[in-house]
C-alpha atoms as a PDB file:
ATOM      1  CA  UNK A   1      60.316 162.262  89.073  1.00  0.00           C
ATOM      2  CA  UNK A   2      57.622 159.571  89.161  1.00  0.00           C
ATOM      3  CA  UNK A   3      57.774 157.924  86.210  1.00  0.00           C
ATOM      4  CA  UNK A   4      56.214 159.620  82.775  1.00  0.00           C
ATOM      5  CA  UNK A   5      54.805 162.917  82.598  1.00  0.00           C
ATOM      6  CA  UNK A   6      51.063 163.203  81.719  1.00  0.00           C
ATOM      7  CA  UNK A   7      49.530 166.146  80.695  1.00  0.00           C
ATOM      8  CA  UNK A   8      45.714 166.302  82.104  1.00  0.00           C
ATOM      9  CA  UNK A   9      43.267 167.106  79.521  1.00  0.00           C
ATOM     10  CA  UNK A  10      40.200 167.631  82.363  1.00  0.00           C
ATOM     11  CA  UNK A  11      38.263 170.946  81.879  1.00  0.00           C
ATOM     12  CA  UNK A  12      40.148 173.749  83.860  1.00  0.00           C
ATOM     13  CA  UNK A  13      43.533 172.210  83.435  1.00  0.00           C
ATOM     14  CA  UNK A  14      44.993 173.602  80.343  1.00  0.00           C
ATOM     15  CA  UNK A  15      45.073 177.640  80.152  1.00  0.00           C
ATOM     16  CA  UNK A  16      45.387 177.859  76.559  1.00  0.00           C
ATOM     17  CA  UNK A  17      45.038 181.653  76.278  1.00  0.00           C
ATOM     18  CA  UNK A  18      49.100 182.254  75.001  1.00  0.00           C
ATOM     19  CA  UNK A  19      48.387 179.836  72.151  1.00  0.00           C
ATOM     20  CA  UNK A  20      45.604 181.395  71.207  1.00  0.00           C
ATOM     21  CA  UNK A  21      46.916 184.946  71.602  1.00  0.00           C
ATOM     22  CA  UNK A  22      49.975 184.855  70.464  1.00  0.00           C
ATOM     23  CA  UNK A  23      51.263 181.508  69.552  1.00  0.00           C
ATOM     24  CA  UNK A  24      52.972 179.996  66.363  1.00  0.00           C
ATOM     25  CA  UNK A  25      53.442 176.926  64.610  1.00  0.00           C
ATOM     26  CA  UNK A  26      57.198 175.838  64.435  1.00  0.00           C
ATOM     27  CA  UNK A  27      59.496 173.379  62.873  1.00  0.00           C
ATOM     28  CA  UNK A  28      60.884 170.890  65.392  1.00  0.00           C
ATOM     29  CA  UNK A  29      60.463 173.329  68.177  1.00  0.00           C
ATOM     30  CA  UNK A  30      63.130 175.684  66.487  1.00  0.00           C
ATOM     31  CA  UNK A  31      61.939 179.088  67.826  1.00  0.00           C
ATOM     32  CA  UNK A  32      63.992 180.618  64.677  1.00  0.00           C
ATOM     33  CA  UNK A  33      61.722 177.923  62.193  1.00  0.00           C
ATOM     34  CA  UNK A  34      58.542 179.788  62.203  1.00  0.00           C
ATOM     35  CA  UNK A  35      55.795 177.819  59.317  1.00  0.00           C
ATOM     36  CA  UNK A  36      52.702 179.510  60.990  1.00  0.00           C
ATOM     37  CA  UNK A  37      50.480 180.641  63.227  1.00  0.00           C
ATOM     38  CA  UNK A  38      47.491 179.369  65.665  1.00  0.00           C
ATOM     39  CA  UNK A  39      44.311 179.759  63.903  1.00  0.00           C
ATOM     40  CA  UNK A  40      42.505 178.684  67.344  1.00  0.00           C
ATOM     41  CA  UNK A  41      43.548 175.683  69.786  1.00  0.00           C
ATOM     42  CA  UNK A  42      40.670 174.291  72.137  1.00  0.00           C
ATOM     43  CA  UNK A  43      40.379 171.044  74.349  1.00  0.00           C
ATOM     44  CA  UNK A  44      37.348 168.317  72.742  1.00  0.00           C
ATOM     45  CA  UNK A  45      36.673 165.151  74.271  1.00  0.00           C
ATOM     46  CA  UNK A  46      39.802 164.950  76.344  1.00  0.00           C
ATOM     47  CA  UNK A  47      42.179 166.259  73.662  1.00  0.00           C
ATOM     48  CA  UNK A  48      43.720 169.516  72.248  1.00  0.00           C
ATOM     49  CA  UNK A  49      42.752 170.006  69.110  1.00  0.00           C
ATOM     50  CA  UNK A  50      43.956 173.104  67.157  1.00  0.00           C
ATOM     51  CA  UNK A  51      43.425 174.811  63.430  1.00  0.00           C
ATOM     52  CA  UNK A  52      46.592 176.374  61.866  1.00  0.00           C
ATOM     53  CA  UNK A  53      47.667 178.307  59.262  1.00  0.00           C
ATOM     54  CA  UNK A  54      51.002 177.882  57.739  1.00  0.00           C
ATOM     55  CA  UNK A  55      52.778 180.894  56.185  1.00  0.00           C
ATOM     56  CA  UNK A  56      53.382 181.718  52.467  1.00  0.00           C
ATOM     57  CA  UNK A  57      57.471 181.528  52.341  1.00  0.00           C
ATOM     58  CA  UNK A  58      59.951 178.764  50.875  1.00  0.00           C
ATOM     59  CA  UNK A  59      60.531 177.304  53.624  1.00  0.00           C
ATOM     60  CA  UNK A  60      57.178 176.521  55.608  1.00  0.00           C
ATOM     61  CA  UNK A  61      55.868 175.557  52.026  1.00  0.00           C
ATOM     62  CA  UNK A  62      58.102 172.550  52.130  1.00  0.00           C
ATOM     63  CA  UNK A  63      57.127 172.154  55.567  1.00  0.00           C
ATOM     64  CA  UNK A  64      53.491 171.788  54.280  1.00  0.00           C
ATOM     65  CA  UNK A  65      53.690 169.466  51.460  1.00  0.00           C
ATOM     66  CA  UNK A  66      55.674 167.185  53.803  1.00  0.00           C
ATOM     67  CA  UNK A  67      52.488 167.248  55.662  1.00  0.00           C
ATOM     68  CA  UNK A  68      50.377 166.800  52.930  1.00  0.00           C
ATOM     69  CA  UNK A  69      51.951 164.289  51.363  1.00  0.00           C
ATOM     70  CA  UNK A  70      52.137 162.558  54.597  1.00  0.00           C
ATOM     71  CA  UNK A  71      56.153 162.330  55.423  1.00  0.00           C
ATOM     72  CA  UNK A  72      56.012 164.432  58.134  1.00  0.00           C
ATOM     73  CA  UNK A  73      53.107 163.417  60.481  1.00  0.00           C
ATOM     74  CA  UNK A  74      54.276 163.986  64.054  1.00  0.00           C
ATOM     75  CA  UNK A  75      52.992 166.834  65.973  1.00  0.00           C
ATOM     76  CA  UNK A  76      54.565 168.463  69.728  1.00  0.00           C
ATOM     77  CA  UNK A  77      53.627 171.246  71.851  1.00  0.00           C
ATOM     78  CA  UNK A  78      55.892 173.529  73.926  1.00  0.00           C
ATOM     79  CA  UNK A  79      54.782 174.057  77.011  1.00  0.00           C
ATOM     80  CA  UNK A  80      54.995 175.677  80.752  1.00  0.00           C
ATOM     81  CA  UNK A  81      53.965 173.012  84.070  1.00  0.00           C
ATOM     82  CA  UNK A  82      52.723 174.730  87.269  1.00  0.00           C
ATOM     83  CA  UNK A  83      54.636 172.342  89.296  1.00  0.00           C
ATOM     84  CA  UNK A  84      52.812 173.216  92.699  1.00  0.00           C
ATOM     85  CA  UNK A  85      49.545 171.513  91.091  1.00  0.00           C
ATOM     86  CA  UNK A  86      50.643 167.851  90.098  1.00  0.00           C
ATOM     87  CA  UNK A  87      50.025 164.449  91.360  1.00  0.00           C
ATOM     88  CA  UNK A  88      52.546 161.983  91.680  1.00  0.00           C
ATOM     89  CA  UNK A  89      51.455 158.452  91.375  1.00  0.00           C
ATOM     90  CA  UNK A  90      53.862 156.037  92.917  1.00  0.00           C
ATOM     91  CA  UNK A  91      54.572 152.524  91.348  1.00  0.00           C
ATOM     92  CA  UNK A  92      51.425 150.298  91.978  1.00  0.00           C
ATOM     93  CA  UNK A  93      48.969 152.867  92.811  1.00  0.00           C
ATOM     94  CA  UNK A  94      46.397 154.648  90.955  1.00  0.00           C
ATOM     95  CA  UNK A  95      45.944 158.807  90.516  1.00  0.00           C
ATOM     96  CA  UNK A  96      43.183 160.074  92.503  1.00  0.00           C
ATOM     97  CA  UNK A  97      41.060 160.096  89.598  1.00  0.00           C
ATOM     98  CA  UNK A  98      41.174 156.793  88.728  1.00  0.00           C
ATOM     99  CA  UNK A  99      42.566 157.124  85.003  1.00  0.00           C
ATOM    100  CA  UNK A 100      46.717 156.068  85.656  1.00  0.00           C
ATOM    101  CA  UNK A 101      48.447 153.656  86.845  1.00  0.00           C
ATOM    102  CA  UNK A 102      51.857 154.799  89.102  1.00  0.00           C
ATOM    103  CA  UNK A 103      54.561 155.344  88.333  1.00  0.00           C
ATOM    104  CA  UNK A 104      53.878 158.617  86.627  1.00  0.00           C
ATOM    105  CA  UNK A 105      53.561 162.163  87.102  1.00  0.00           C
ATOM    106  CA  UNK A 106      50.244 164.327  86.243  1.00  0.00           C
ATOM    107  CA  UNK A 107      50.796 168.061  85.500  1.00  0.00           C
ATOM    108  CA  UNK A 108      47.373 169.397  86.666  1.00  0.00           C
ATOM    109  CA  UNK A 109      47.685 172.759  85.769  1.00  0.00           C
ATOM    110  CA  UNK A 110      49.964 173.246  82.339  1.00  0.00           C
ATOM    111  CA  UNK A 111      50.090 176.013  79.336  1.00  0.00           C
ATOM    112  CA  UNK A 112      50.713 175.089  76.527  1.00  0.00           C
ATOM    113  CA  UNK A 113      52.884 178.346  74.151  1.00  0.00           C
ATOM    114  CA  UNK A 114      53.668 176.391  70.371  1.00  0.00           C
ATOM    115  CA  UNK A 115      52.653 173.895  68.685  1.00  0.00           C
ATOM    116  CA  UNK A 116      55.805 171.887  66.155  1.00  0.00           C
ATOM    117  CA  UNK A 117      55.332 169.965  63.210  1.00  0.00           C
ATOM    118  CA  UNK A 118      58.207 167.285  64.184  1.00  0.00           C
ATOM    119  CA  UNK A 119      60.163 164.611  62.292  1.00  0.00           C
ATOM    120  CA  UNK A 120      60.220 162.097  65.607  1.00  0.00           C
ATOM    121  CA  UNK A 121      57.136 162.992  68.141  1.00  0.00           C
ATOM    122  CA  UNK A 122      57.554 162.381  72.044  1.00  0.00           C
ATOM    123  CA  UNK A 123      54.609 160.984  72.174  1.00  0.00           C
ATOM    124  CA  UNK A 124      53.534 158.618  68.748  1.00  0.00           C
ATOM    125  CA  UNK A 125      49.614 158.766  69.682  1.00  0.00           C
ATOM    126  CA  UNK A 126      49.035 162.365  68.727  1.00  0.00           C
ATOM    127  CA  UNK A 127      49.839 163.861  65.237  1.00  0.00           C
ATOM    128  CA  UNK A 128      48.151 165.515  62.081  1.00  0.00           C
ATOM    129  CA  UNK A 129      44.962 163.808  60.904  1.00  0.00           C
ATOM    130  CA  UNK A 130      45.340 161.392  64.428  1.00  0.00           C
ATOM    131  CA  UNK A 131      41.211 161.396  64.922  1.00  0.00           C
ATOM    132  CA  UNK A 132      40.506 160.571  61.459  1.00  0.00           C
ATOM    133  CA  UNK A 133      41.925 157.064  62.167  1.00  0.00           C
ATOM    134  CA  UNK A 134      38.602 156.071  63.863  1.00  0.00           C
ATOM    135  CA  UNK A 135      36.779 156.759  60.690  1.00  0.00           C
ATOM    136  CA  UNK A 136      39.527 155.233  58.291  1.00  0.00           C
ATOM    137  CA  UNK A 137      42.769 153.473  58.707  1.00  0.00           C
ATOM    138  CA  UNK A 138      43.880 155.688  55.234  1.00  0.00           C
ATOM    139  CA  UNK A 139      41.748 158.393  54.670  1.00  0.00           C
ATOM    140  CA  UNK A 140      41.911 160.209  50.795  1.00  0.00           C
ATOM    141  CA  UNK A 141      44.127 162.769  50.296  1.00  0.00           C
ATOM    142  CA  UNK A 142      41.293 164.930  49.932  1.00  0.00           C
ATOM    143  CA  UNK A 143      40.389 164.829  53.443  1.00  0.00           C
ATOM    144  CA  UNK A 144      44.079 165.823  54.519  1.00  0.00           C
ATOM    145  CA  UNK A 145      43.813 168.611  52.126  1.00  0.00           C
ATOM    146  CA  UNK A 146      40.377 170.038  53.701  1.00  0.00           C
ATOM    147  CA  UNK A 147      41.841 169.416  56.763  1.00  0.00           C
ATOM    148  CA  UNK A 148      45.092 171.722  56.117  1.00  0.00           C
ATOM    149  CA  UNK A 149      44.816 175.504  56.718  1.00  0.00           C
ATOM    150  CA  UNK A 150      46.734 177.317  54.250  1.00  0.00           C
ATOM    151  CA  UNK A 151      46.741 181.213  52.475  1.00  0.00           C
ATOM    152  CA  UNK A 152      46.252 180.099  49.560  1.00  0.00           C
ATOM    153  CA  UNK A 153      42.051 180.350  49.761  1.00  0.00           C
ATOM    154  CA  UNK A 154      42.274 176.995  50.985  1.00  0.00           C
ATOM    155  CA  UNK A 155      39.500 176.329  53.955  1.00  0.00           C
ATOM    156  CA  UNK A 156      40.466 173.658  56.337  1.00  0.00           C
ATOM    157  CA  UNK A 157      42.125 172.681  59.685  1.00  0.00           C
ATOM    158  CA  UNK A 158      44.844 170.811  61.021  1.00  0.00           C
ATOM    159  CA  UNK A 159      43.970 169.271  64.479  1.00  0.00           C
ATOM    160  CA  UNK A 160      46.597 168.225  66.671  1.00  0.00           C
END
């Protein structure tokens, strides 16, 4: 392996038709934790971005206020490489399109199949609320809450 693994964003390189079909919002990547489903997922400026629902039980309700309230804030996605279509960037070099410095290790072609609420992220930069920090360093509750996608008549979306 060279390095870290970066997923490419670029148009073309995510196939995000299982997420949209069929995939479901977990707890910590525990298949057997289900909170949700995938309203839609889609790729905008460079980023996945998706709109979810969580489900009316116990247990993804305290899932949601954790969100809400803002303990839980980390977001994850599980997901499938195609390992013939990756570039590996050696130490001191640059990847072909200009955008990473080696040592690292561009998946090209990925699929991404669930998205996790998590208590500890892999990667810090991505989360609920994450493109709302350009507009405020603390936005109002009430924009989390119009952002959150719930049963309960509430219209909203949670991008990740």
């Amino acid at each position: 392996m060279f390095g870290p693994e970066i997923l490419d964003h670029r148009e073309g390189a995510v196939d995000l038709s299982r997420l949209n079909e069929i995939g479901c919002l977990l707890y910590n990547h525990n298949r057997d934790r289900v909170i949700g489903k995938i309203r839609r997922a889609w790729i905008q400026n460079g980023r996945g971005e998706a709109e979810v629902e969580f489900d009316e039980d116990a247990e993804s309700d305290i899932v949601y206020r954790k969100v809400k309230s803002g303990s839980l804030k980390g977001v994850s996605v599980g997901y499938m490489v195609d390992w013939n279509e990756r570039e590996e960037v050696k130490a001191g070099k640059k990847s072909a399109d200009g955008r990473f410095d080696g040592p690292c290790c561009i998946m090209r072609k990925w699929q991404p199949f669930e998205i996790s609420i998590v208590s500890i992220p892999a990667d810090s930069t991505v989360g609920v609320g994450r493109e709302l920090s350009a507009v405020s360093a603390a936005p109002p509750l009430s924009v989390l809450e119009r952002q959150l996608r719930i049963n309960q008549n509430r219209i909203g979306g949670m991008c990740v």
